[in-house]
C-alpha atoms as a PDB file:
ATOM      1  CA  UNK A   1     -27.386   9.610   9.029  1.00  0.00           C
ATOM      2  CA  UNK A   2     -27.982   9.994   5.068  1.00  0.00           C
ATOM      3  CA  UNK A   3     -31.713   8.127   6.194  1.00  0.00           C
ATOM      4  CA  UNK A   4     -32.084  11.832   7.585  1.00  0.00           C
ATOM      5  CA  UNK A   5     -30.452  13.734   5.603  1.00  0.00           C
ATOM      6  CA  UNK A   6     -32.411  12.225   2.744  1.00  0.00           C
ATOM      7  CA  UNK A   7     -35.707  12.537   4.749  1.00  0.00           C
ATOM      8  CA  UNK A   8     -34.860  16.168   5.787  1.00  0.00           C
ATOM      9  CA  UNK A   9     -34.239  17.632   1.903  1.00  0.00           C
ATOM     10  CA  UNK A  10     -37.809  15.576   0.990  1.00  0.00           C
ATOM     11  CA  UNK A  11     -39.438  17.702   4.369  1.00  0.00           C
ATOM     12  CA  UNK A  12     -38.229  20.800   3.549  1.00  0.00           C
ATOM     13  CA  UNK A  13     -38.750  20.474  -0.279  1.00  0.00           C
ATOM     14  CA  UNK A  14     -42.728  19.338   0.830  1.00  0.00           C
ATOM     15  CA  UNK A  15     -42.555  22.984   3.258  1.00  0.00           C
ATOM     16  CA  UNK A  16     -42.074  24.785  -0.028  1.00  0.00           C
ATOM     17  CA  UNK A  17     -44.969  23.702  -1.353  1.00  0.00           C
ATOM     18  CA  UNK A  18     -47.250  25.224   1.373  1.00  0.00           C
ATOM     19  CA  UNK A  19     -46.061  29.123   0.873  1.00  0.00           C
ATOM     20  CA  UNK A  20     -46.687  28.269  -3.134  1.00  0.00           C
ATOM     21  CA  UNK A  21     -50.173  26.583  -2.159  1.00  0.00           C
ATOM     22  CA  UNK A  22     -50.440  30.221   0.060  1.00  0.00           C
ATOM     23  CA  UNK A  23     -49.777  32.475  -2.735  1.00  0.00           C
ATOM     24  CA  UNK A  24     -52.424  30.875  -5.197  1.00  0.00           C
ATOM     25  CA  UNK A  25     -54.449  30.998  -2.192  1.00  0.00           C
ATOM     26  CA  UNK A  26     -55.653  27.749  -2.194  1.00  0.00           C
ATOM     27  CA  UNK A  27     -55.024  27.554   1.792  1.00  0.00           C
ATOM     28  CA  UNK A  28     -57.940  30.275   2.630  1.00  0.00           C
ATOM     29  CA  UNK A  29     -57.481  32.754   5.276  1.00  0.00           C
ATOM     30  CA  UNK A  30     -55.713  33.329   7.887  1.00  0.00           C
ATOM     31  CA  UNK A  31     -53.649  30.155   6.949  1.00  0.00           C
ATOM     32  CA  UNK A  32     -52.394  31.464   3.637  1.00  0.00           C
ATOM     33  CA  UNK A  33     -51.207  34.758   5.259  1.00  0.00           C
ATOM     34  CA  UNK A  34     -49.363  32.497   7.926  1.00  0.00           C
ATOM     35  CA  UNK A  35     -47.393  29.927   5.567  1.00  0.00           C
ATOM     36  CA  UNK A  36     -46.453  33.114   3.300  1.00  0.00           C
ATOM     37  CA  UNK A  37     -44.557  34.905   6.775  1.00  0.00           C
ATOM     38  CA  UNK A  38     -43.454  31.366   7.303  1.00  0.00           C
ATOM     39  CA  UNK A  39     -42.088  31.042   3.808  1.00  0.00           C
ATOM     40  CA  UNK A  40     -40.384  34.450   3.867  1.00  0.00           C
ATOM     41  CA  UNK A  41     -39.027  33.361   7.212  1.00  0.00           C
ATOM     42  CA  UNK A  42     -37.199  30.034   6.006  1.00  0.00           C
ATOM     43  CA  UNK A  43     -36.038  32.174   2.921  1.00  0.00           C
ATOM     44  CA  UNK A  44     -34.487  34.620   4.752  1.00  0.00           C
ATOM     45  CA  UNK A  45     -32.971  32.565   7.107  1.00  0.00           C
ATOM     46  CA  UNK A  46     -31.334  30.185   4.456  1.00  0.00           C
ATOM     47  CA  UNK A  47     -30.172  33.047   2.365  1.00  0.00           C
ATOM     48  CA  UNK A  48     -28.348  33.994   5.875  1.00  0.00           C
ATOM     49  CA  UNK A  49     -27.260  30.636   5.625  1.00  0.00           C
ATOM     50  CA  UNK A  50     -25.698  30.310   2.378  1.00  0.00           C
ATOM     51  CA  UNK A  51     -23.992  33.769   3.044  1.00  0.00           C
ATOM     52  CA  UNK A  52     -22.318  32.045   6.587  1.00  0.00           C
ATOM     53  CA  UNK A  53     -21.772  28.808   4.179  1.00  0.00           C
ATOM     54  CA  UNK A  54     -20.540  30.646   0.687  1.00  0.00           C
ATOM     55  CA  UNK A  55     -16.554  30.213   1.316  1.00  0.00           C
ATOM     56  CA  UNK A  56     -16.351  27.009   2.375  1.00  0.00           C
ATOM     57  CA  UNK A  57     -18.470  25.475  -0.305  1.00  0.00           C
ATOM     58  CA  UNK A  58     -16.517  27.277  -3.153  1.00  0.00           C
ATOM     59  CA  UNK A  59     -13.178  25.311  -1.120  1.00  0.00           C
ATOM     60  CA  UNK A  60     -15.113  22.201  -1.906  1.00  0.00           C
ATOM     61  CA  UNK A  61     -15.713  23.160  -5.646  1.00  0.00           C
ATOM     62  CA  UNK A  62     -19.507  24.065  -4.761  1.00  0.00           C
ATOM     63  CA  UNK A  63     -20.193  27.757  -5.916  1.00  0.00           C
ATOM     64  CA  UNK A  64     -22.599  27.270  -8.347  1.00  0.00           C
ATOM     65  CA  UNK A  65     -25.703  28.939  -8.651  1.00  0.00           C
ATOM     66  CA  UNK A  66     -28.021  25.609  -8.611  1.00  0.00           C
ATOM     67  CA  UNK A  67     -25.579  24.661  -4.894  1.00  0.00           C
ATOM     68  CA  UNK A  68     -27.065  28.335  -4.003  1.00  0.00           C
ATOM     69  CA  UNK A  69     -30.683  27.499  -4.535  1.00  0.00           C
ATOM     70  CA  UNK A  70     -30.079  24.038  -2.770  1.00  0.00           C
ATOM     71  CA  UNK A  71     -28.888  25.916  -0.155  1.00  0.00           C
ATOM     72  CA  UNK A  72     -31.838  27.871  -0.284  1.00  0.00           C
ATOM     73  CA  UNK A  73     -34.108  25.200  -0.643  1.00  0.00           C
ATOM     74  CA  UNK A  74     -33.139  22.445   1.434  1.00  0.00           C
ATOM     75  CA  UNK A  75     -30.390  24.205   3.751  1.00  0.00           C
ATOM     76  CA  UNK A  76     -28.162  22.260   5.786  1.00  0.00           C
ATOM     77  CA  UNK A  77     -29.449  19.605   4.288  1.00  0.00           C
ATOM     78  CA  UNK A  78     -27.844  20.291   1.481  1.00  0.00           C
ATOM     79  CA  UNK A  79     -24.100  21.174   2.654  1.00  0.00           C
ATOM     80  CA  UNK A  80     -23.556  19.020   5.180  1.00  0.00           C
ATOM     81  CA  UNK A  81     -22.780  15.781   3.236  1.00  0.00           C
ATOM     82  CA  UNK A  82     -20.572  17.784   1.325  1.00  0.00           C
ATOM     83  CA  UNK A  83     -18.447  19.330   4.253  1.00  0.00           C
ATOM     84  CA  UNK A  84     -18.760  15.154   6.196  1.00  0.00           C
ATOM     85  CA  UNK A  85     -16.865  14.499   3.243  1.00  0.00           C
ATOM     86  CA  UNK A  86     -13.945  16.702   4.034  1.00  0.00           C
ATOM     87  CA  UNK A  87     -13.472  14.646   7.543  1.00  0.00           C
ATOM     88  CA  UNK A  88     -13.356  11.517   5.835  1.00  0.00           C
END
């Protein structure tokens, strides 16, 4: 399970790098306009995320901005190690 975990946060990290690639427009058209809708996309639906998240990682001690932008970045990659912990 961390194998994926681990894998997942290095997949998602690498995703981020496509809507930056986009906005420098190194990907040329109509690819660049694609990964930029796909970036705001994944944004969006991690800050949902870390809204539906917020209260139980500041039970674990985890309200700090940089777990925010992990959440962000990496999503449930990110907090779900931390709330496995709780059921051990």
């Amino acid at each position: 399970m961390q194998a994926f975990l681990t894998l997942g946060k290095y997949l998602t990290l690498g995703f981020w790098a496509l809507p930056l690639l986009a906005l420098f427009g190194a990907l040329g058209e109509p690819w660049s306009q694609y990964m930029l809708w796909a970036g705001v996309f994944v944004f969006f639906a991690h800050l949902g995320e870390l809204l539906l998240v917020q209260g139980k990682l500041r039970s674990h001690g985890k309200a700090g901005i940089m777990d925010a932008v992990m959440v962000i970045l990496v999503g449930f990659f990110y907090w779900l190690p931390i709330f496995k912990q709780e059921k051990v």
